[in-house]
Protein backbone atom coordinates (compact mmCIF):
# COMPACT_ATOMS: atom_id res chain seq x y z
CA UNK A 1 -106.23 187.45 116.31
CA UNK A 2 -102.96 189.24 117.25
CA UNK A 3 -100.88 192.10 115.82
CA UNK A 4 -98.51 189.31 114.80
CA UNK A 5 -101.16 187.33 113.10
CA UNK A 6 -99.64 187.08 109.32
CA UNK A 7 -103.27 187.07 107.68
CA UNK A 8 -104.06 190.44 109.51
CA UNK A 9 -100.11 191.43 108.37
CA UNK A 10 -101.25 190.88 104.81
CA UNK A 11 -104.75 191.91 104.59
CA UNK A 12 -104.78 195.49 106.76
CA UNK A 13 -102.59 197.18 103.35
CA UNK A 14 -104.43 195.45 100.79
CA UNK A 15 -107.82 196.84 101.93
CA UNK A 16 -106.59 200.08 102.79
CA UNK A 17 -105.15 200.52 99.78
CA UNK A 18 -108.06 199.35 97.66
CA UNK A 19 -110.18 201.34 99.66
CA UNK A 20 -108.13 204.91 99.24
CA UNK A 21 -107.72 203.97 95.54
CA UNK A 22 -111.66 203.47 94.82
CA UNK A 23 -112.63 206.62 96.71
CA UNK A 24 -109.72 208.79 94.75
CA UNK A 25 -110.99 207.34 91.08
CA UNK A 26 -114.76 207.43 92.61
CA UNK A 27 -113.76 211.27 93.12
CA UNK A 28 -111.56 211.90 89.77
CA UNK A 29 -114.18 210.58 87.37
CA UNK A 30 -117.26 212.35 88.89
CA UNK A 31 -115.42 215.98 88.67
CA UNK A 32 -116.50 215.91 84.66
CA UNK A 33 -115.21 214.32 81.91
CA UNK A 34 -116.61 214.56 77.97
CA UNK A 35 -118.15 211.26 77.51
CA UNK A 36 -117.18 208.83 74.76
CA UNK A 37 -120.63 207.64 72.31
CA UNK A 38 -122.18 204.06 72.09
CA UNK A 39 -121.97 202.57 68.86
CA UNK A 40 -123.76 198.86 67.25
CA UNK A 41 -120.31 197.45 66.33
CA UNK A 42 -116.43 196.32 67.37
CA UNK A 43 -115.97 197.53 71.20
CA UNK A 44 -119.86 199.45 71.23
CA UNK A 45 -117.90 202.71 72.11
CA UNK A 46 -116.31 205.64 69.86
CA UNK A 47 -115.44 208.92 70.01
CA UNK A 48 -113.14 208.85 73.11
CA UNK A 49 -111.65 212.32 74.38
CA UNK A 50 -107.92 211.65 74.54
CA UNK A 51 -108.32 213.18 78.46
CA UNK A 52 -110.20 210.32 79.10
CA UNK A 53 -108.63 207.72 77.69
CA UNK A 54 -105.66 209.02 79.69
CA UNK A 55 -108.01 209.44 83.01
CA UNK A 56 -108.70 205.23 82.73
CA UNK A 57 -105.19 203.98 81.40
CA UNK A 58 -103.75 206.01 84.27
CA UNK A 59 -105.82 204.54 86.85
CA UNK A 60 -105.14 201.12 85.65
CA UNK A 61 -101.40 201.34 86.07
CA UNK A 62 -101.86 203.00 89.07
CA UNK A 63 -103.61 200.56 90.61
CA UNK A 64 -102.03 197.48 88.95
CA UNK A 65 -98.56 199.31 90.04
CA UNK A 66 -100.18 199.69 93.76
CA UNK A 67 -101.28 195.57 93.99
CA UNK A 68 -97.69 194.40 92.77
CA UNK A 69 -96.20 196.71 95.04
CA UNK A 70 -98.06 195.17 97.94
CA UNK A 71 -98.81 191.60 96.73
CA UNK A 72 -95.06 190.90 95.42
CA UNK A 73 -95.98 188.35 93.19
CA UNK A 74 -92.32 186.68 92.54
CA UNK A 75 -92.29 186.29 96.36
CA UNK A 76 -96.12 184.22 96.80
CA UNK A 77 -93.70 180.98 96.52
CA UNK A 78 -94.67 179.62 93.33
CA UNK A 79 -93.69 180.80 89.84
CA UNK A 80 -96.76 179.36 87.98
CA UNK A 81 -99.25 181.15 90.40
CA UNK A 82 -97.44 184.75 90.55
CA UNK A 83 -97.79 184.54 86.68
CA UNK A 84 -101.51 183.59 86.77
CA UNK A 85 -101.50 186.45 89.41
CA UNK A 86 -100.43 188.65 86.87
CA UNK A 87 -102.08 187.90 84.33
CA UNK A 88 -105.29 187.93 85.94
CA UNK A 89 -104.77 191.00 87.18
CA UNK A 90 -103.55 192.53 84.29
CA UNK A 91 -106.69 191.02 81.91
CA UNK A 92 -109.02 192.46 84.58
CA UNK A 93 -107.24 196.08 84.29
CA UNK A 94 -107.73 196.12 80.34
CA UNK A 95 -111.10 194.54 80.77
CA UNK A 96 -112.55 197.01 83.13
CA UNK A 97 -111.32 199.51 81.70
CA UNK A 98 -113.09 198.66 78.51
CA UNK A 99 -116.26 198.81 80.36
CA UNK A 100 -115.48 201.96 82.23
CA UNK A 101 -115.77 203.53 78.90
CA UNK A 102 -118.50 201.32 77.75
CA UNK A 103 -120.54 202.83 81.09
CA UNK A 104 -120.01 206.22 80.65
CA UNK A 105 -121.35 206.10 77.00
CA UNK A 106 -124.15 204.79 78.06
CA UNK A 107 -124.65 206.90 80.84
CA UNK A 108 -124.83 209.71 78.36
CA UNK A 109 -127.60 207.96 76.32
CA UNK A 110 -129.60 207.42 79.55
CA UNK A 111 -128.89 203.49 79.44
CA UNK A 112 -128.12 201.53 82.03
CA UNK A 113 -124.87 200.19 82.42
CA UNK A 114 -123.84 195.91 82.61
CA UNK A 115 -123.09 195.67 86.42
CA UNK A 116 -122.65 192.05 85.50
CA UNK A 117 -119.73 192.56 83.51
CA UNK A 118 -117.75 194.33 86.49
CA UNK A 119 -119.36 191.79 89.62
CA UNK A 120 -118.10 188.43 86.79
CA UNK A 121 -114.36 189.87 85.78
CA UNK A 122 -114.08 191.11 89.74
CA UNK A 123 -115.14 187.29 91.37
CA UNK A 124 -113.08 185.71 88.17
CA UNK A 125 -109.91 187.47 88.92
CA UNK A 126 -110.26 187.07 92.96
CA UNK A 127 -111.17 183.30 92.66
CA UNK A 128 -108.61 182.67 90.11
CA UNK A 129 -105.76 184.21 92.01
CA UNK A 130 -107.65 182.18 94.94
CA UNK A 131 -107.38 178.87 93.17
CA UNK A 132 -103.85 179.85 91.71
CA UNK A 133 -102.36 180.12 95.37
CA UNK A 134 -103.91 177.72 97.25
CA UNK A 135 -101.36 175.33 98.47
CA UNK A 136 -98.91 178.20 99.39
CA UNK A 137 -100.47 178.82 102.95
CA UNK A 138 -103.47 181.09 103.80
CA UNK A 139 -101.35 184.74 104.11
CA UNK A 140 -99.84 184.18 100.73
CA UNK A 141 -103.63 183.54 99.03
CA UNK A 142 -105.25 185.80 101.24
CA UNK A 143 -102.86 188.55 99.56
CA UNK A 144 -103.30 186.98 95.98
CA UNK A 145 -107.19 187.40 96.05
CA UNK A 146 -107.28 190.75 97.87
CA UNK A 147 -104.36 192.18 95.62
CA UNK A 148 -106.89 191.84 92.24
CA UNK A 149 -109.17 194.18 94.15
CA UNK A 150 -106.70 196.51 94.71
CA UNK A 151 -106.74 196.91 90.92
CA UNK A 152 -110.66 196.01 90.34
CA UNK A 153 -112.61 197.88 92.50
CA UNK A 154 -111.14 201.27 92.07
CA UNK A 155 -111.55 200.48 88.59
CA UNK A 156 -115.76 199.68 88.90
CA UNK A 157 -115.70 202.86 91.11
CA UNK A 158 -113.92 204.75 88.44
CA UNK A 159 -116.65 203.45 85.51
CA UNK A 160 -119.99 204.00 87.50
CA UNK A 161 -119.03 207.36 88.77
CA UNK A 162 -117.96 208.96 85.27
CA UNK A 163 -119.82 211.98 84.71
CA UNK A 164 -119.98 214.79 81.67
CA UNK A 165 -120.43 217.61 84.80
CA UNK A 166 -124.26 217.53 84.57
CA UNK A 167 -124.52 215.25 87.05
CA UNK A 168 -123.83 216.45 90.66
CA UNK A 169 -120.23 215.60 92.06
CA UNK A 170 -121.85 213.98 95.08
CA UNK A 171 -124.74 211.51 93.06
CA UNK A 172 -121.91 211.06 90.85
CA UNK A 173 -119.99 210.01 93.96
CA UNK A 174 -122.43 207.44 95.05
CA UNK A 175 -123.33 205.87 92.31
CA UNK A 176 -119.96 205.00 91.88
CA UNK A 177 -119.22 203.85 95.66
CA UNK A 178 -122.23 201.68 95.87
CA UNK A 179 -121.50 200.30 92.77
CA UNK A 180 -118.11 199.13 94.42
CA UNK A 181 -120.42 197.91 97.44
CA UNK A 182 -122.01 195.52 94.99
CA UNK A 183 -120.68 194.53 91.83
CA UNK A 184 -117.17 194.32 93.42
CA UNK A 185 -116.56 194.03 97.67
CA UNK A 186 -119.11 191.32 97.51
CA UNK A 187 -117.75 189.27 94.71
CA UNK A 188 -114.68 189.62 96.33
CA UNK A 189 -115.41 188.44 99.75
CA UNK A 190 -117.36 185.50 97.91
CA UNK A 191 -114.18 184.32 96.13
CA UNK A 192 -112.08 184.86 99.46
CA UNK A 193 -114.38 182.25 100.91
CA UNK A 194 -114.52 180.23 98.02
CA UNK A 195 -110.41 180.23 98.15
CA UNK A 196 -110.27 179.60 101.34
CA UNK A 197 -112.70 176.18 100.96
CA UNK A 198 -110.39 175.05 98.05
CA UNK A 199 -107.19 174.45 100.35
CA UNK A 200 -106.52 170.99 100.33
CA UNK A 201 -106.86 169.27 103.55
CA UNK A 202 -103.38 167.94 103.57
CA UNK A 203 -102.15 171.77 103.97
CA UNK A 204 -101.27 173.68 107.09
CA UNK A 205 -104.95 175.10 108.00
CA UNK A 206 -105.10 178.74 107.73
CA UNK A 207 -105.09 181.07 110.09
CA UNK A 208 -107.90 183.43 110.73
């Protein structure tokens, strides 16, 4: 691989960025935050503290603001897949943030959380960006599938690391960074794979 190499061009920002992202919300949410309550019916959480509502709705656009930045969707080459792109991204931003909540109201019952939830929205949005960008050339899906986890993991970092204060800043911390380590790098480097497989054979074959 060389410094030219567009693949390493497109994927050195994209993990970088994902990376600082998850470790600042990882950070933000385990400082303390008054915990929404579970409840039986509609979206199984109530009582949100506006502060909180602000803390996850900022990170989303944050981080959905970051991956367009980087990604440039109206420049991947295709019009249909830099609106699938979006809206992928953009489902698995509401989504997640959903569950972020969800977590930390269970967290303050003593539950566990659904890791599944995070791990199946992470690999859907990855592989669907994956799939969505396959016959545009290897740099241009590599940056498609890494560009939802710019916006994902911080987001599963953000959720598993919420805390009410009670909980020490550093188990806070990580719980929320292996949580990442699980639920979302390795879905992610599953669909990466997966995208890569799914390039038909009459394309240019990618570069590694």
């Amino acid at each position: 691989m060389t410094a030219a190499d567009p693949a390493s061009r497109v994927r050195s920002p994209l993990v970088l960025a994902a990376a600082l992202l998850t470790v600042a919300a990882c950070v933000s949410a385990a400082r303390g935050w008054p915990l929404p309550s579970r409840t039986a019916s509609g979206w199984h959480v109530a009582h949100v503290a506006h502060s909180l509502l602000a803390l996850v709705t900022g990170a989303a656009l944050v981080c959905l603001g970051a991956a367009t930045g980087l990604v440039r969707p109206d420049r991947l080459g295709s019009r249909t897949a830099a609106g699938v792109w979006v809206v992928l991204t953009a489902v698995a931003a509401v989504l997640l943030g959903w569950h972020d909540l969800l977590v930390g109201a269970l967290g303050d019952t003593g539950a566990t959380g659904v890791p599944d939830v995070d791990g199946l929205l992470t690999f859907a949005a990855a592989l669907g960006a994956g799939l969505a960008t396959r016959r545009l050339g290897w740099p241009a899906q590599l940056s498609a599938v890494l560009g939802t986890a710019v916006v994902t993991l911080p987001l599963i970092g953000l959720g598993w690391s919420l805390s009410d204060g009670t909980t020490g800043v550093l188990t806070a911390l990580s719980g929320g960074l292996y949580a990442v380590t699980v639920f979302g790098v390795l879905p992610v480097m599953v669909a990466v794979a997966l995208s890569r497989a799914a390039v038909p054979r009459s394309a240019p074959p990618p570069r590694s």
